[in-house]
Protein backbone atom coordinates (compact mmCIF):
# COMPACT_ATOMS: atom_id res chain seq x y z
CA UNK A 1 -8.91 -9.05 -11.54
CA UNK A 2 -11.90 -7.84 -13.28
CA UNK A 3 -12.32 -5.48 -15.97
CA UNK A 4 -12.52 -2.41 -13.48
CA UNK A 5 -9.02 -0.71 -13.43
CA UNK A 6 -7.08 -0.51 -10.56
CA UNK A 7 -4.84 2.34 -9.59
CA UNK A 8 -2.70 2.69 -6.49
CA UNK A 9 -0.52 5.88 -4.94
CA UNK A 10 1.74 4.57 -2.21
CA UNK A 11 4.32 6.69 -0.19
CA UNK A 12 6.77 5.06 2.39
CA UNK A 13 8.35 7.55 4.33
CA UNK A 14 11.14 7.51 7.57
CA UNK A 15 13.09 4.76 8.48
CA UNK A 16 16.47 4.95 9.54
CA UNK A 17 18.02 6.64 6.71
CA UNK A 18 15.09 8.66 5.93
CA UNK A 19 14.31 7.78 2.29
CA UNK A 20 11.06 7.88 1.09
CA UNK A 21 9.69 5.57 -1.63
CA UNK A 22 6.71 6.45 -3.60
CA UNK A 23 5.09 4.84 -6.83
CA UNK A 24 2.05 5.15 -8.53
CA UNK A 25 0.67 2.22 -9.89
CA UNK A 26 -2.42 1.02 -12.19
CA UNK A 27 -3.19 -2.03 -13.97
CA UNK A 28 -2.48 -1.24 -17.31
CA UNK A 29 1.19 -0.98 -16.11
CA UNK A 30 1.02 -4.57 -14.49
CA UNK A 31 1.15 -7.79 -15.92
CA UNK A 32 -1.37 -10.33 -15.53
CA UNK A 33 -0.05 -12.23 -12.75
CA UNK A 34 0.78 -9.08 -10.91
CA UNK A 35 -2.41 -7.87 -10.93
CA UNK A 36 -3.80 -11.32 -9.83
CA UNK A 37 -1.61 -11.19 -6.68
CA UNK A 38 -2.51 -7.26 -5.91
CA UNK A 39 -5.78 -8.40 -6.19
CA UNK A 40 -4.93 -11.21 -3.83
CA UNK A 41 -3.50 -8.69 -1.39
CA UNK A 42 -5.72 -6.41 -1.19
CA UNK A 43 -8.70 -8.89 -0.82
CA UNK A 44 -6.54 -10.34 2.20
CA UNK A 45 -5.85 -7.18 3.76
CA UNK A 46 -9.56 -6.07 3.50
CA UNK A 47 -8.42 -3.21 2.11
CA UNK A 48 -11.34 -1.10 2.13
CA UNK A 49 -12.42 -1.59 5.33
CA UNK A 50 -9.57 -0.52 6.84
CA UNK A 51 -9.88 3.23 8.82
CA UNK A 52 -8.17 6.09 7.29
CA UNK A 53 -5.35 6.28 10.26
CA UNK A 54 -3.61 3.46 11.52
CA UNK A 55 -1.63 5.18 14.33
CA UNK A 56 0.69 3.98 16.74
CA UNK A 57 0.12 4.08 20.39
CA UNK A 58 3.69 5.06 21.26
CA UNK A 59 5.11 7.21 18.89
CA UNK A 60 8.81 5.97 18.02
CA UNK A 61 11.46 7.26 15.98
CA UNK A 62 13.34 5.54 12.32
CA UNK A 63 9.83 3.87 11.70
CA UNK A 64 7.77 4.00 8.66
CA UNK A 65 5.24 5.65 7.57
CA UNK A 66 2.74 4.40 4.95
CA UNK A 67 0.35 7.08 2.67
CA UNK A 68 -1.26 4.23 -0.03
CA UNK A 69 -4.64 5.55 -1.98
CA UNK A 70 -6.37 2.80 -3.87
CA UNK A 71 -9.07 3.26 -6.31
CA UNK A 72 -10.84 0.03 -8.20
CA UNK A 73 -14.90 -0.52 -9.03
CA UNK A 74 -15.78 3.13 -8.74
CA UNK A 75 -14.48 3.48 -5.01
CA UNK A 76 -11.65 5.17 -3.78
CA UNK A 77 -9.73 4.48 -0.39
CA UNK A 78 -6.69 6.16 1.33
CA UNK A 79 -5.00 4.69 4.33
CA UNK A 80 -2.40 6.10 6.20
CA UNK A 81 -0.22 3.80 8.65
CA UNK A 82 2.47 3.97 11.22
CA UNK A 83 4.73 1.14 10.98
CA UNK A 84 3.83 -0.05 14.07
CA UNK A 85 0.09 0.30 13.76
CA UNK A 86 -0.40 -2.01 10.87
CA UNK A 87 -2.38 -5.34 10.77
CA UNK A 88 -0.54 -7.91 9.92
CA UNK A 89 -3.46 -8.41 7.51
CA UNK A 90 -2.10 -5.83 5.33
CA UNK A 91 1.97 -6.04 5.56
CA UNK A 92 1.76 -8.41 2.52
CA UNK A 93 0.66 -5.42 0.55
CA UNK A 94 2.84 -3.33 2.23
CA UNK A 95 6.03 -5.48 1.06
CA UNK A 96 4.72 -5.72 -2.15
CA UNK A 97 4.73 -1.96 -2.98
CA UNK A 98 7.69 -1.35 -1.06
CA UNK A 99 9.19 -3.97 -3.75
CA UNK A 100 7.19 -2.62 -7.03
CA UNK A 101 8.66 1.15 -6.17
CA UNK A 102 12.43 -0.02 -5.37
CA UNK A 103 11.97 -1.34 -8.81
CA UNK A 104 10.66 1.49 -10.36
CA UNK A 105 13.02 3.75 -9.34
């Protein structure tokens, strides 16, 4: 990744059990490979170019809910996404953080 910090807020809420995961990441926390591979992501999920709300056509219960803000190179994004409404594009990134918050916790 370049020299441009990268900070990320991400929220999972719902599911069955109703926990909610949240972490706040930035790249001063990360190590070098795990910033290479969040850059990876979010290059593959086109982060940035993704709409604000991602919502699902048929609302459905014990799904998640996804709040992740991203800021890197002087822009900032949010994008918030049903479960059911995400791209494939971006689950990747999705897993990830779920992953990097069960671990913080």
């Amino acid at each position: 990744m370049d020299d441009d910090p990268v900070r990320i807020r991400f929220e999972r809420t719902g599911g069955f059990a109703g926990f909610s995961l949240r972490a706040t990441l930035d790249s001063e926390s990360l190590t070098p490979e795990q910033i290479e591979e969040l850059e990876r992501l979010l290059d593959q999920s086109r982060f940035f170019e993704l709409p604000v709300e991602l919502e699902a056509r048929e609302p459905a219960a014990d799904r998640f809910q996804y709040l992740l803000t991203v800021e890197h190179g002087g822009r900032a994004h949010t994008v918030r996404a049903a479960d059911a409404a995400a791209p494939d594009s971006l689950r990747p990134l999705l897993d990830w953080l779920s992953a990097a918050a069960r671990a913080r916790r």
